[in-house]
PDB file of N, CA and C in Angstrom:
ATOM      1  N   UNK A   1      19.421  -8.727  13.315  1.00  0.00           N
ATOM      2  CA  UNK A   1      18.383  -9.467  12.621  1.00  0.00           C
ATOM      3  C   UNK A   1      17.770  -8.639  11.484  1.00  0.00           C
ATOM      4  N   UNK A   2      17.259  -7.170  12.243  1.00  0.00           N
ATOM      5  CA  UNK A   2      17.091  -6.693  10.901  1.00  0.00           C
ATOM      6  C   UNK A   2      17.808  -6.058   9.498  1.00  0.00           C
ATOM      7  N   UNK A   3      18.954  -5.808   9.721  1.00  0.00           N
ATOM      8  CA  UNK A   3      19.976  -5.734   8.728  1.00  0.00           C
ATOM      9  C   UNK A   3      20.079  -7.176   8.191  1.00  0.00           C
ATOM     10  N   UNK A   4      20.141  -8.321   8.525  1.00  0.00           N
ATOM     11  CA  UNK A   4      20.597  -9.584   7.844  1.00  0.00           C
ATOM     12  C   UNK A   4      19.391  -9.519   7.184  1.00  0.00           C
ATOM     13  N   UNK A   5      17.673  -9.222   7.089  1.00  0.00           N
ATOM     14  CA  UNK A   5      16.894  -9.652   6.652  1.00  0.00           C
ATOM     15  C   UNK A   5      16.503  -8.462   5.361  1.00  0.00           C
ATOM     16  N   UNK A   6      17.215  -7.454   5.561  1.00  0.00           N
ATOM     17  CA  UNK A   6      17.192  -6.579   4.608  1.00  0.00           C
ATOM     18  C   UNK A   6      18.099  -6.744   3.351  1.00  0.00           C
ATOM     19  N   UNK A   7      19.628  -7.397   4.013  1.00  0.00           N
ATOM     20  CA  UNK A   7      20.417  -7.576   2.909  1.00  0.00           C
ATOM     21  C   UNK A   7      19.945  -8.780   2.424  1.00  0.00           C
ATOM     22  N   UNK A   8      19.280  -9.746   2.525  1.00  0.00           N
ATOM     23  CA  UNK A   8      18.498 -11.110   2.131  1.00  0.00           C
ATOM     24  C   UNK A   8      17.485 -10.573   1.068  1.00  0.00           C
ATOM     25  N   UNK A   9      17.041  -9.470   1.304  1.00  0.00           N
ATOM     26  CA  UNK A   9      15.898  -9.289   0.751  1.00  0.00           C
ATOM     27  C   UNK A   9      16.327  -8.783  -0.615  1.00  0.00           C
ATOM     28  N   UNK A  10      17.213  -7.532  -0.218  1.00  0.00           N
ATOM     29  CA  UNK A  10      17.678  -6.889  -1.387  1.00  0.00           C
ATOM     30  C   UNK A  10      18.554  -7.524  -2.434  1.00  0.00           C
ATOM     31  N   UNK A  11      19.645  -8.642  -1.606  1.00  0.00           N
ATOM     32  CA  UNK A  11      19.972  -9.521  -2.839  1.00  0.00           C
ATOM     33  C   UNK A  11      19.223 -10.791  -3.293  1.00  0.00           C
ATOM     34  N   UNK A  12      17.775 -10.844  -2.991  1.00  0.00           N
ATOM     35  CA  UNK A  12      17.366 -11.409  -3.829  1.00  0.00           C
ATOM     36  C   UNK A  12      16.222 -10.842  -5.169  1.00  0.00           C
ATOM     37  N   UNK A  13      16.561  -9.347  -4.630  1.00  0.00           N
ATOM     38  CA  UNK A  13      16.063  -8.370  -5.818  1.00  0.00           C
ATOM     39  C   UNK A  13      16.963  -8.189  -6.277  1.00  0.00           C
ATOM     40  N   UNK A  14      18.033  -7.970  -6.389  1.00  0.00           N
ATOM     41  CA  UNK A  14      19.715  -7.988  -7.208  1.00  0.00           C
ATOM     42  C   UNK A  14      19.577  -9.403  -8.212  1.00  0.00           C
ATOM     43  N   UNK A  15      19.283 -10.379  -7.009  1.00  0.00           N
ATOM     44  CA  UNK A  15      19.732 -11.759  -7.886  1.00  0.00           C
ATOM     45  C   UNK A  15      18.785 -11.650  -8.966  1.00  0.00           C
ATOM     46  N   UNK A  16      17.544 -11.068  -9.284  1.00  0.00           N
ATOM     47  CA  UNK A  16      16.419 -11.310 -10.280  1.00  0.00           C
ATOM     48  C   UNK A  16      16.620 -10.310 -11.350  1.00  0.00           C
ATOM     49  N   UNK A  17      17.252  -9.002 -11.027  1.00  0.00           N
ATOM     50  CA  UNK A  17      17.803  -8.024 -12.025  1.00  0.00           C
ATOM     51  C   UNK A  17      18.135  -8.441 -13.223  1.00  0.00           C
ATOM     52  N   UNK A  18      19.339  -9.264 -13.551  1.00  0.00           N
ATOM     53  CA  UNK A  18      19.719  -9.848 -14.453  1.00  0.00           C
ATOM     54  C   UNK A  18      19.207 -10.791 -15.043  1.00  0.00           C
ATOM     55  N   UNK A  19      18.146 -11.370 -14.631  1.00  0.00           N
ATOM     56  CA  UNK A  19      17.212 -12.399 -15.820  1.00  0.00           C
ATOM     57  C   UNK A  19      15.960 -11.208 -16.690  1.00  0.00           C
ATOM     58  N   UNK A  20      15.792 -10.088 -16.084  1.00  0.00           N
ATOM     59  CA  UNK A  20      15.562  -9.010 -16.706  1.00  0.00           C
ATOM     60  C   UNK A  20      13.619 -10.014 -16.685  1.00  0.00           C
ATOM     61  N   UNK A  21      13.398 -10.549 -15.286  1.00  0.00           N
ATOM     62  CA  UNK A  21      11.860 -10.622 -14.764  1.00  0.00           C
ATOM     63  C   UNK A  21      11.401  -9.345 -14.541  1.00  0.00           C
ATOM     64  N   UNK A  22       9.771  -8.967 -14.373  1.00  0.00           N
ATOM     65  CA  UNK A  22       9.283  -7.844 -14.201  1.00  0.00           C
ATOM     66  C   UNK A  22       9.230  -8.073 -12.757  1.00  0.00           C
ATOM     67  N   UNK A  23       9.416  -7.551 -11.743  1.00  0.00           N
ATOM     68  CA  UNK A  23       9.107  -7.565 -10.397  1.00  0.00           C
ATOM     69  C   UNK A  23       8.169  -6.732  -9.987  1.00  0.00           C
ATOM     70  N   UNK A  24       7.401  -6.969  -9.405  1.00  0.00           N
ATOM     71  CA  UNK A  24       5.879  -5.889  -9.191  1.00  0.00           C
ATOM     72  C   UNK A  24       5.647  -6.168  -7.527  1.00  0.00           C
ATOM     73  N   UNK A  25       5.257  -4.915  -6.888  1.00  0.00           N
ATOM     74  CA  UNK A  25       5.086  -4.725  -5.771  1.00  0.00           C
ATOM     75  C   UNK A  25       3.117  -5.008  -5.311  1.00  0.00           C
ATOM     76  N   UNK A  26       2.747  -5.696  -4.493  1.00  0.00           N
ATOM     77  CA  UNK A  26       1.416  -5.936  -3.909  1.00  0.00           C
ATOM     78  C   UNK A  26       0.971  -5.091  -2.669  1.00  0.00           C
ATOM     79  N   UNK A  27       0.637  -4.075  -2.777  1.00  0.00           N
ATOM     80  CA  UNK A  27      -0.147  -3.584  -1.162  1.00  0.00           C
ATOM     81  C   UNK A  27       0.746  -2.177  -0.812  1.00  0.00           C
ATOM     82  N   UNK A  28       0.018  -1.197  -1.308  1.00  0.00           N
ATOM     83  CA  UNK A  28       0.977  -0.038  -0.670  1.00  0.00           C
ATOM     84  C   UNK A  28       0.362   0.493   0.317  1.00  0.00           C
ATOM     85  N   UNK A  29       0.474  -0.472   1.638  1.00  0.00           N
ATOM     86  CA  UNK A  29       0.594   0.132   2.435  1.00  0.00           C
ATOM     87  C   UNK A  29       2.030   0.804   3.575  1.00  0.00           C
ATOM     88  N   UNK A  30       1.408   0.864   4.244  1.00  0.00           N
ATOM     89  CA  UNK A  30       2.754   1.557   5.321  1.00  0.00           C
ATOM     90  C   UNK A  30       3.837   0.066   5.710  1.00  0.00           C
ATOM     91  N   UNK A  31       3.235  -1.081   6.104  1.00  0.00           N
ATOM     92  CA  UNK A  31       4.556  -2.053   6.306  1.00  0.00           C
ATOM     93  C   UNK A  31       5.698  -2.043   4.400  1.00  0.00           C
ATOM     94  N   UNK A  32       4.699  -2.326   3.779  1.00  0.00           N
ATOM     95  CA  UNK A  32       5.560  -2.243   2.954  1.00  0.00           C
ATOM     96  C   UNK A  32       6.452  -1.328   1.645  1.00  0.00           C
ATOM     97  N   UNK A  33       5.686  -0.150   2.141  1.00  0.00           N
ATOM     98  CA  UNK A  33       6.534   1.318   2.052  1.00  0.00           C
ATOM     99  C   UNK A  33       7.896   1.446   3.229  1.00  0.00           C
ATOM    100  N   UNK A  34       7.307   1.247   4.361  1.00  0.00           N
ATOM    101  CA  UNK A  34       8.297   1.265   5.296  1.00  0.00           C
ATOM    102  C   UNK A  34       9.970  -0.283   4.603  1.00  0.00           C
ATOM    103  N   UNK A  35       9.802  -0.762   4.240  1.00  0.00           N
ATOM    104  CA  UNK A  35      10.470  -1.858   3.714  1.00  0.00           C
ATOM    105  C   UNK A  35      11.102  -1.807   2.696  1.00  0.00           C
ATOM    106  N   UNK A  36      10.704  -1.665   1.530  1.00  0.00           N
ATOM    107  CA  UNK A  36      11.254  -0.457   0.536  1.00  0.00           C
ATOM    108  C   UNK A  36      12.066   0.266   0.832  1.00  0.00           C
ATOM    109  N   UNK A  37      11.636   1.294   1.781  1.00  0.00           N
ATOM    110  CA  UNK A  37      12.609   2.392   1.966  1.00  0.00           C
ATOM    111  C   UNK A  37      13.634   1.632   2.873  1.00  0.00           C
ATOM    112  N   UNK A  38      13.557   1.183   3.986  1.00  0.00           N
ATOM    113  CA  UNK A  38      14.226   0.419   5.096  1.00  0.00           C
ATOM    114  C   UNK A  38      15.817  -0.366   3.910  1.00  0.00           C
ATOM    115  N   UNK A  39      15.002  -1.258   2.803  1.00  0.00           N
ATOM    116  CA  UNK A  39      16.076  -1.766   2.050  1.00  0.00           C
ATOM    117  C   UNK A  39      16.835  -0.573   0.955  1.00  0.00           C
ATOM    118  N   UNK A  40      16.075   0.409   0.888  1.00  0.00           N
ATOM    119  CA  UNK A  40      16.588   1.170  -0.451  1.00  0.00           C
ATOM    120  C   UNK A  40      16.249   0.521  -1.480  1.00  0.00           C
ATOM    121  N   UNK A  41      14.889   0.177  -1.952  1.00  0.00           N
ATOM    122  CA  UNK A  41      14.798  -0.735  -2.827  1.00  0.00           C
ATOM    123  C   UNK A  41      14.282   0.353  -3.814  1.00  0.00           C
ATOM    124  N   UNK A  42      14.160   0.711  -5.329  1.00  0.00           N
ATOM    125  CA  UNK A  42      14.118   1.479  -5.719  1.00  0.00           C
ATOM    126  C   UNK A  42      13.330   1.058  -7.224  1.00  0.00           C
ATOM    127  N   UNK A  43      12.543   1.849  -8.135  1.00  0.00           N
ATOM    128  CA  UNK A  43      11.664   1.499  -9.323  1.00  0.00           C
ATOM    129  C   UNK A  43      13.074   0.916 -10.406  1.00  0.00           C
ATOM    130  N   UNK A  44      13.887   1.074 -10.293  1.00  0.00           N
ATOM    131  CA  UNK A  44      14.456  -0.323 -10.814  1.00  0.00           C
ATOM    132  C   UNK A  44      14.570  -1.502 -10.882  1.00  0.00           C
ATOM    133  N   UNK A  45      14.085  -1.654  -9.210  1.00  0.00           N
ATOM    134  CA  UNK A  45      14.158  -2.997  -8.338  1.00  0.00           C
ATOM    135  C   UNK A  45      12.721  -3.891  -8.357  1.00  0.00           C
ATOM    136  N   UNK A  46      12.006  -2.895  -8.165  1.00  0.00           N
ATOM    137  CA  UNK A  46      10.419  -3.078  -8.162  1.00  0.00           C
ATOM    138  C   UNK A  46       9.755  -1.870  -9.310  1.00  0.00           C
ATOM    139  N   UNK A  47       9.407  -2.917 -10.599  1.00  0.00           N
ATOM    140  CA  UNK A  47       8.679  -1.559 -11.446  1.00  0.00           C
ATOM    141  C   UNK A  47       7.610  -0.683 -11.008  1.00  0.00           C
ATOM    142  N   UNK A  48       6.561  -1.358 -10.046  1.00  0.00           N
ATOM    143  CA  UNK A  48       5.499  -0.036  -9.450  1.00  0.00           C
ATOM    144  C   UNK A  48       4.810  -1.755  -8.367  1.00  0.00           C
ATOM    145  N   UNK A  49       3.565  -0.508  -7.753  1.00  0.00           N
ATOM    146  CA  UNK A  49       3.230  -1.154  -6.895  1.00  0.00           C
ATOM    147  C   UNK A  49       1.753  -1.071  -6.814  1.00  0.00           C
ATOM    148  N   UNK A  50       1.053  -2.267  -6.872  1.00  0.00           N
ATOM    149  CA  UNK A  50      -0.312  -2.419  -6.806  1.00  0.00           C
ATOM    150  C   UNK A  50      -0.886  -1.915  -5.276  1.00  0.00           C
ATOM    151  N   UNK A  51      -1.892  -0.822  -5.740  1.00  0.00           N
ATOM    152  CA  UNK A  51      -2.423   0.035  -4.432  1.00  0.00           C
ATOM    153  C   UNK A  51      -4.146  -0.531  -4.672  1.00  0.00           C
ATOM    154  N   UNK A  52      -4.751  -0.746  -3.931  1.00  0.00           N
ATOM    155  CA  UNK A  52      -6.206  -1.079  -3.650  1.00  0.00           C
ATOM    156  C   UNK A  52      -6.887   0.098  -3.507  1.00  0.00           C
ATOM    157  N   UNK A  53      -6.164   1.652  -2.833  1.00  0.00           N
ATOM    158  CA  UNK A  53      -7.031   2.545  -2.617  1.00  0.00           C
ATOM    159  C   UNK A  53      -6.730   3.536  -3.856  1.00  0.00           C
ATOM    160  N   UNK A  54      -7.742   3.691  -4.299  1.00  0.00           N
ATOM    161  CA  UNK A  54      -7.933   4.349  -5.827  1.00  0.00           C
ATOM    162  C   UNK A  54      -6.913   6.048  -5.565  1.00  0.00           C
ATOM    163  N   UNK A  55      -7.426   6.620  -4.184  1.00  0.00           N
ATOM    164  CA  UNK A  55      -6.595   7.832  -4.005  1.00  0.00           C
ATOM    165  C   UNK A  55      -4.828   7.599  -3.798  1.00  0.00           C
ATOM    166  N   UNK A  56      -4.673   6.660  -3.997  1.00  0.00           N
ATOM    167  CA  UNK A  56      -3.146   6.215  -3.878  1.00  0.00           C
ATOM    168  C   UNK A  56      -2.381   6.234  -5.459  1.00  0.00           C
ATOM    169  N   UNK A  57      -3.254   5.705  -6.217  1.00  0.00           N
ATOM    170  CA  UNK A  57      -2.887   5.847  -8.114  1.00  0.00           C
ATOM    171  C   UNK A  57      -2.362   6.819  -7.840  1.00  0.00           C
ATOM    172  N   UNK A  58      -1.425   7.028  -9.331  1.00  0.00           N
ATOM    173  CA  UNK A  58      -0.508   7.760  -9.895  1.00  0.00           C
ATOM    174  C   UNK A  58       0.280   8.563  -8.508  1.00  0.00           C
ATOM    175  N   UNK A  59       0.260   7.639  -7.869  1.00  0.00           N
ATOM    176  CA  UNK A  59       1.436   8.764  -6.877  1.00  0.00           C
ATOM    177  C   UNK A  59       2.455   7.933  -6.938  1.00  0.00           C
ATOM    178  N   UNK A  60       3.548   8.186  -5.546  1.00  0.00           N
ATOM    179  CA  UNK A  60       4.791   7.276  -5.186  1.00  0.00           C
ATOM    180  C   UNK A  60       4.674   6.670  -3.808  1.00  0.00           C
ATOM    181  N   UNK A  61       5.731   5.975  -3.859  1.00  0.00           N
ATOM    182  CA  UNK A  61       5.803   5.464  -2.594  1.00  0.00           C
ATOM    183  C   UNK A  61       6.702   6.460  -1.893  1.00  0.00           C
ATOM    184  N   UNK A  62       7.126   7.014  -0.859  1.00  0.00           N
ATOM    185  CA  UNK A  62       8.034   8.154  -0.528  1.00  0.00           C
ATOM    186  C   UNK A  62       9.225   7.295   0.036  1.00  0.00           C
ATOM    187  N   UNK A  63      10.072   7.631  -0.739  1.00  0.00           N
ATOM    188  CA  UNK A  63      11.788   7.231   0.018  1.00  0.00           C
ATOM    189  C   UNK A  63      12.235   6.341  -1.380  1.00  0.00           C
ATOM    190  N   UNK A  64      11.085   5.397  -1.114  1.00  0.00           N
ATOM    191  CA  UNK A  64      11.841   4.427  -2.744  1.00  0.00           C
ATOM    192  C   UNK A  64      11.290   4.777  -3.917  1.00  0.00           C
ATOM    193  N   UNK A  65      10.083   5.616  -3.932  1.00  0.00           N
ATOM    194  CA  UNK A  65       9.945   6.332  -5.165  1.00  0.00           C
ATOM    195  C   UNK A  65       9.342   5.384  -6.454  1.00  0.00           C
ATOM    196  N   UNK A  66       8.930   4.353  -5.786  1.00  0.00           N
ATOM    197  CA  UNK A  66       7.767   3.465  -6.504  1.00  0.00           C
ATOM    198  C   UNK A  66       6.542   4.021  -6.901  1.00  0.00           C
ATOM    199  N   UNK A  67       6.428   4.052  -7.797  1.00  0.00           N
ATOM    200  CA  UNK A  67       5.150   4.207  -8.715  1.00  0.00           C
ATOM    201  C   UNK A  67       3.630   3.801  -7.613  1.00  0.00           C
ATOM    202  N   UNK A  68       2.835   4.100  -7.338  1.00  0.00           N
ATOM    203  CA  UNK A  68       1.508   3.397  -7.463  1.00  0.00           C
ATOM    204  C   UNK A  68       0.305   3.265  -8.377  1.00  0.00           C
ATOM    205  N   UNK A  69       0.006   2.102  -8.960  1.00  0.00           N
ATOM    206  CA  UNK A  69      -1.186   2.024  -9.817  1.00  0.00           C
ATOM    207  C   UNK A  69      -1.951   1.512  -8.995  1.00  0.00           C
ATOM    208  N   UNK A  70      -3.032   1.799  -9.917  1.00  0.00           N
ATOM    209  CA  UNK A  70      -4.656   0.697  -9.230  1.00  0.00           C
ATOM    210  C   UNK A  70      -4.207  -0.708  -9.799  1.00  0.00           C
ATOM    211  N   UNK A  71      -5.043  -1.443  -9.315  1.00  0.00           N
ATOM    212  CA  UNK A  71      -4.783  -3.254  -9.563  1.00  0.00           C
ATOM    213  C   UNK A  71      -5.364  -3.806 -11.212  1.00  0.00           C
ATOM    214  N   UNK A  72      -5.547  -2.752 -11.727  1.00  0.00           N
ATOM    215  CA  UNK A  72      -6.324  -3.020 -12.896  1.00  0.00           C
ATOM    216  C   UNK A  72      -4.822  -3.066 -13.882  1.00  0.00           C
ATOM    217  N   UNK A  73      -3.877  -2.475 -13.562  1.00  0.00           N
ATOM    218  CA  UNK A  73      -2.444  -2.627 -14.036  1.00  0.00           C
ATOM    219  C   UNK A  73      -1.789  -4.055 -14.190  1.00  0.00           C
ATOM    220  N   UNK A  74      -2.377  -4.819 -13.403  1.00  0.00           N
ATOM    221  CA  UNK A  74      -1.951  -6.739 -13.624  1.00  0.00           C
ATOM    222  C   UNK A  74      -2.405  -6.846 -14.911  1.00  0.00           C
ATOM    223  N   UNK A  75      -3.689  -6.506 -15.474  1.00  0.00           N
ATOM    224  CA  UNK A  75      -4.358  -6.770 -16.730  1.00  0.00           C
ATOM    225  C   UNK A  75      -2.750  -6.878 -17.508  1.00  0.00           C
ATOM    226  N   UNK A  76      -2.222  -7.147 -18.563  1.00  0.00           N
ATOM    227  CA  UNK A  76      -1.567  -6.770 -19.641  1.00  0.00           C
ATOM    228  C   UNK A  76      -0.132  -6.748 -18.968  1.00  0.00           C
ATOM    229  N   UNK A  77       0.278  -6.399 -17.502  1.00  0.00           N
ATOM    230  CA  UNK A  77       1.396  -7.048 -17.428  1.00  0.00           C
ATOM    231  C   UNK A  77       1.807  -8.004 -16.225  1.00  0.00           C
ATOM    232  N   UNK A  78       1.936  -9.069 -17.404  1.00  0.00           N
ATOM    233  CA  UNK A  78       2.407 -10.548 -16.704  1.00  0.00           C
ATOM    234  C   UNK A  78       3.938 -10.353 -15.716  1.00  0.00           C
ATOM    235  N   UNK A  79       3.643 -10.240 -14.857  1.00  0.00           N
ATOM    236  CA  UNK A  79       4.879  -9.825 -14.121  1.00  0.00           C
ATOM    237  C   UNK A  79       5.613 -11.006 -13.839  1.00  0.00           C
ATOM    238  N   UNK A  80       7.037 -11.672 -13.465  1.00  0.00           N
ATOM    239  CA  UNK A  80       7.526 -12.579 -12.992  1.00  0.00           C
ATOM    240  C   UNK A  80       7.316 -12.910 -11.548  1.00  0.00           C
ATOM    241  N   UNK A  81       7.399 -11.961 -10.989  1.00  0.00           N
ATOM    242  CA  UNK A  81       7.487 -11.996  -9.235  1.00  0.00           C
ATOM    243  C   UNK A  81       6.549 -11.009  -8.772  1.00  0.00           C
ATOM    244  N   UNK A  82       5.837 -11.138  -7.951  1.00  0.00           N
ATOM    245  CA  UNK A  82       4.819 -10.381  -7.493  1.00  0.00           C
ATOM    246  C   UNK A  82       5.601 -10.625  -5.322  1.00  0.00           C
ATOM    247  N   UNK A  83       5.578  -9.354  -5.675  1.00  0.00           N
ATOM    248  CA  UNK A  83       6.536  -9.104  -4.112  1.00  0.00           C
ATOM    249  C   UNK A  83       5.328  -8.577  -2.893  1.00  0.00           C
ATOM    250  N   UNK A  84       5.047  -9.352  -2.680  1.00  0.00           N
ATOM    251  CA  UNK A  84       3.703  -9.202  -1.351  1.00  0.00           C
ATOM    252  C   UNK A  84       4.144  -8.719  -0.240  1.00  0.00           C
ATOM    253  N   UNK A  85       3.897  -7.330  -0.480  1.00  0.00           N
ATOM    254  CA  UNK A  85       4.214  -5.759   1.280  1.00  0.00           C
ATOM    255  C   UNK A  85       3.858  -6.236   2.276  1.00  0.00           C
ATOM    256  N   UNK A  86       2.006  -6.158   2.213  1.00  0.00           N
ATOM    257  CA  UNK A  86       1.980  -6.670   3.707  1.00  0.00           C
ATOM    258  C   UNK A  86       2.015  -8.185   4.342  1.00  0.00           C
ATOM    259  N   UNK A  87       3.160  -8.522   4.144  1.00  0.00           N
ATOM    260  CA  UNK A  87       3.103  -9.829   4.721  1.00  0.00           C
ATOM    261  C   UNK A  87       2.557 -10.578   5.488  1.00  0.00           C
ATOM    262  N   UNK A  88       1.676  -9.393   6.499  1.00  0.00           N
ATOM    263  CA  UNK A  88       0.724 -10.712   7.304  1.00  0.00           C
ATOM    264  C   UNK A  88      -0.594 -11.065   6.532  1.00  0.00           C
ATOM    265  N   UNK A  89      -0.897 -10.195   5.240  1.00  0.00           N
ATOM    266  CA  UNK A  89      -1.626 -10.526   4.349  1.00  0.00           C
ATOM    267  C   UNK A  89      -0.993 -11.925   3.480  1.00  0.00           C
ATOM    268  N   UNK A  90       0.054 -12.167   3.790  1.00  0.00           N
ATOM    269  CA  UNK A  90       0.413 -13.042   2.664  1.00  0.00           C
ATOM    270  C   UNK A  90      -0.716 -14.114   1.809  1.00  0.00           C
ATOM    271  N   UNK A  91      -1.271 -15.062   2.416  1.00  0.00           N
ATOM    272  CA  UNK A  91      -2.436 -16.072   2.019  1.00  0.00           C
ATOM    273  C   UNK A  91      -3.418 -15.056   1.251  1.00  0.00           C
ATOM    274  N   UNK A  92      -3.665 -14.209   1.778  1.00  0.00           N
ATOM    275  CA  UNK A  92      -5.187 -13.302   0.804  1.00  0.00           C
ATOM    276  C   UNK A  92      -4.601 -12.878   0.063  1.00  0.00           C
ATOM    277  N   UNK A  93      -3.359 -11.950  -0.301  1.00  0.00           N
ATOM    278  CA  UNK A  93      -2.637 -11.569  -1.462  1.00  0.00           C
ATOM    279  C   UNK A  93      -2.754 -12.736  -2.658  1.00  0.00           C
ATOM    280  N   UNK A  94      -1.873 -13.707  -1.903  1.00  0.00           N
ATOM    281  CA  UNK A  94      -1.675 -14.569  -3.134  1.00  0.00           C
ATOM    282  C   UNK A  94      -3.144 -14.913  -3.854  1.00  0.00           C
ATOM    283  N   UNK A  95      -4.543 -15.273  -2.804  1.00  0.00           N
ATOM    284  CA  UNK A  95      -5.658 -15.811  -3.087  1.00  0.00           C
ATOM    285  C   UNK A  95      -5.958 -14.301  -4.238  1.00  0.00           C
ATOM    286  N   UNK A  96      -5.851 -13.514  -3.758  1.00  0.00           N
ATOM    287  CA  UNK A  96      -6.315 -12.459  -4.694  1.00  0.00           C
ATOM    288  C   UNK A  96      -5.645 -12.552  -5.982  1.00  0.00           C
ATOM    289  N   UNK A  97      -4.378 -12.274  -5.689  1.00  0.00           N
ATOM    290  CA  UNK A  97      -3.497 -12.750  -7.285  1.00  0.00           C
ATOM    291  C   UNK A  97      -3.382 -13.849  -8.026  1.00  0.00           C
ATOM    292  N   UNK A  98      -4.313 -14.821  -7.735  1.00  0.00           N
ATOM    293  CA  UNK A  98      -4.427 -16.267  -8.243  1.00  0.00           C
ATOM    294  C   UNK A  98      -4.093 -16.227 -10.122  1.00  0.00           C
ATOM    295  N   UNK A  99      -4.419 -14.973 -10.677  1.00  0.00           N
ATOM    296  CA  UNK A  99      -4.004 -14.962 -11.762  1.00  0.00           C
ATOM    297  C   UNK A  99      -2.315 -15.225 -12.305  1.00  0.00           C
ATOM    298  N   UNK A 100      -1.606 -14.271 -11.450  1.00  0.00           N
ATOM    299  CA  UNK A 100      -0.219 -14.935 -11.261  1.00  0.00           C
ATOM    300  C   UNK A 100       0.121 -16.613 -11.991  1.00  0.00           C
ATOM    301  N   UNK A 101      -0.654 -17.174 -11.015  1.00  0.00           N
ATOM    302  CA  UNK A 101       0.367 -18.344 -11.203  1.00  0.00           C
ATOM    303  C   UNK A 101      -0.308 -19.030 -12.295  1.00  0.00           C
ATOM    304  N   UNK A 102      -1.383 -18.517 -12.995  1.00  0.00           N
ATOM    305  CA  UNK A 102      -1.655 -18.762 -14.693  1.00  0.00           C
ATOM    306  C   UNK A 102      -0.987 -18.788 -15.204  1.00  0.00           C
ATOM    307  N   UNK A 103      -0.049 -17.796 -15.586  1.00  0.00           N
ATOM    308  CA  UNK A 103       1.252 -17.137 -16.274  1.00  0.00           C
ATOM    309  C   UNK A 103       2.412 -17.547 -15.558  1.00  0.00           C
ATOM    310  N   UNK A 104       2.552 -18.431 -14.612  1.00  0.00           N
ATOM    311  CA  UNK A 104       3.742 -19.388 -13.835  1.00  0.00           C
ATOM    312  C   UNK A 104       4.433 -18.076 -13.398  1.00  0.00           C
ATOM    313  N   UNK A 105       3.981 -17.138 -12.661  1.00  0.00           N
ATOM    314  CA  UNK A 105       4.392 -16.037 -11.952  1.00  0.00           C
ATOM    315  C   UNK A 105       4.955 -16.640 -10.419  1.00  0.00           C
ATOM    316  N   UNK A 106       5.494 -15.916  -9.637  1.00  0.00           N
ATOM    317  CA  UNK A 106       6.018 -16.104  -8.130  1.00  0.00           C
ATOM    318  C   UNK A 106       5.826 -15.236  -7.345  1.00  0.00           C
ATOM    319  N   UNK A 107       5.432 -15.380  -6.199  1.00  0.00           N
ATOM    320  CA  UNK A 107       5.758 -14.599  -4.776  1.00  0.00           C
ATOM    321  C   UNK A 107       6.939 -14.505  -4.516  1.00  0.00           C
ATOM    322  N   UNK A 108       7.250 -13.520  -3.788  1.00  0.00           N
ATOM    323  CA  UNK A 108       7.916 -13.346  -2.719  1.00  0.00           C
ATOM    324  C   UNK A 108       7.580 -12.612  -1.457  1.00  0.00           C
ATOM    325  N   UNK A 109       7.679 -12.782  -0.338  1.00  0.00           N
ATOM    326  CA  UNK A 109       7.746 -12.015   0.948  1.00  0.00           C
ATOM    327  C   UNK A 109       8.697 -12.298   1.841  1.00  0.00           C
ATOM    328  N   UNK A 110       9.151 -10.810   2.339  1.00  0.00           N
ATOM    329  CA  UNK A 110      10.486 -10.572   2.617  1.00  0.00           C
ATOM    330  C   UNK A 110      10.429 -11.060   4.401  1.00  0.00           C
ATOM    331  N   UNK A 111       9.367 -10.474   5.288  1.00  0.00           N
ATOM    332  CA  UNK A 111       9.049 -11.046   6.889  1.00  0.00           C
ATOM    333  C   UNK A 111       8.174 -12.275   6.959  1.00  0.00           C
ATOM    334  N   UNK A 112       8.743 -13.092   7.620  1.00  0.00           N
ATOM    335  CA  UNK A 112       9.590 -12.629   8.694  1.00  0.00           C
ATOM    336  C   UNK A 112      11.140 -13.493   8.258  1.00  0.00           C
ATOM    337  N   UNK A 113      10.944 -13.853   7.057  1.00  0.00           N
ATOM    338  CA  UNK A 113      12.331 -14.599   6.509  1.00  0.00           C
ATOM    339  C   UNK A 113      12.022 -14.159   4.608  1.00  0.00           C
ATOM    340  N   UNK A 114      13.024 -14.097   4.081  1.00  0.00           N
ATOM    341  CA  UNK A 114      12.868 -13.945   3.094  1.00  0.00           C
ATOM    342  C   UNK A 114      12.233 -15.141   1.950  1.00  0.00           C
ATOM    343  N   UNK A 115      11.049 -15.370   1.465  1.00  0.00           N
ATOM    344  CA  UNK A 115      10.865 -16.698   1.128  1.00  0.00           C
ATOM    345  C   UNK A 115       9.595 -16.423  -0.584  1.00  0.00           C
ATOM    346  N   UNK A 116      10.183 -17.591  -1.743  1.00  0.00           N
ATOM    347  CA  UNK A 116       9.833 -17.370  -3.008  1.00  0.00           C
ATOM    348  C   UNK A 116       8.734 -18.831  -2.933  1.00  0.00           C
ATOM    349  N   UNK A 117       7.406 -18.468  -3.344  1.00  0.00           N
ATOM    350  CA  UNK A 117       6.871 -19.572  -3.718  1.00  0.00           C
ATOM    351  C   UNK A 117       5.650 -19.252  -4.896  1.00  0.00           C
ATOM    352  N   UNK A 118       5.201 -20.555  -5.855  1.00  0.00           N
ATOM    353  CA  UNK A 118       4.528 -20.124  -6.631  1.00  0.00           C
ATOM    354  C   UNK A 118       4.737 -21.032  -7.630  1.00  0.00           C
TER     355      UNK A 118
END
């Protein structure tokens, strides 16, 4: 189960590569650091990742090597897909990112099925 939901995940970060969307990461915390690394998903895949705790800026994520900014980084870039970590946050993420879907932006979250809405 969890290998099928990893390769789901990762080719649907493959499948978005080539329309050359910005993909942006939501919530660095530990589920979705752990997930990242779990897929090998890498700052190619995901350009950086929105962190809430200010001591988290300018670092990485460890294993996939994602960027972390503060949330003040949405300002100026309109991302295509906004990839929501902690998934049992999903509903407050999106409520928080309501700016997103101004700019006809998308979710994704990868648990407990891989699924795009927005």
């Amino acid at each position: 189960m969890a290998n099928t939901l990893k390769d789901e995940f990762i080719c649907e970060l493959i499948d978005l590569k080539p329309t050359r969307k910005l993909v942006i990461g939501c919530g660095a915390a530990d589920k979705g650091s752990t997930l990242l690394s779990y897929a090998g998903v890498r700052p190619d895949l995901v350009e950086f990742v929105l962190g809430c705790n200010s001591s988290k800026s300018s670092k990485c994520l460890p294993l996939s090597r994602s960027p972390i900014v503060d949330e003040s980084a949405m300002r100026g870039n309109e991302s295509d897909v906004v990839l929501v970590l902690p998934y049992n946050l999903k509903s407050a993420n999106a409520e928080q990112l309501h700016a997103v879907k101004a700019w006809a932006g998308q979710f994704v979250v990868c648990v407990p099925e891989v699924d795009r809405w927005g």
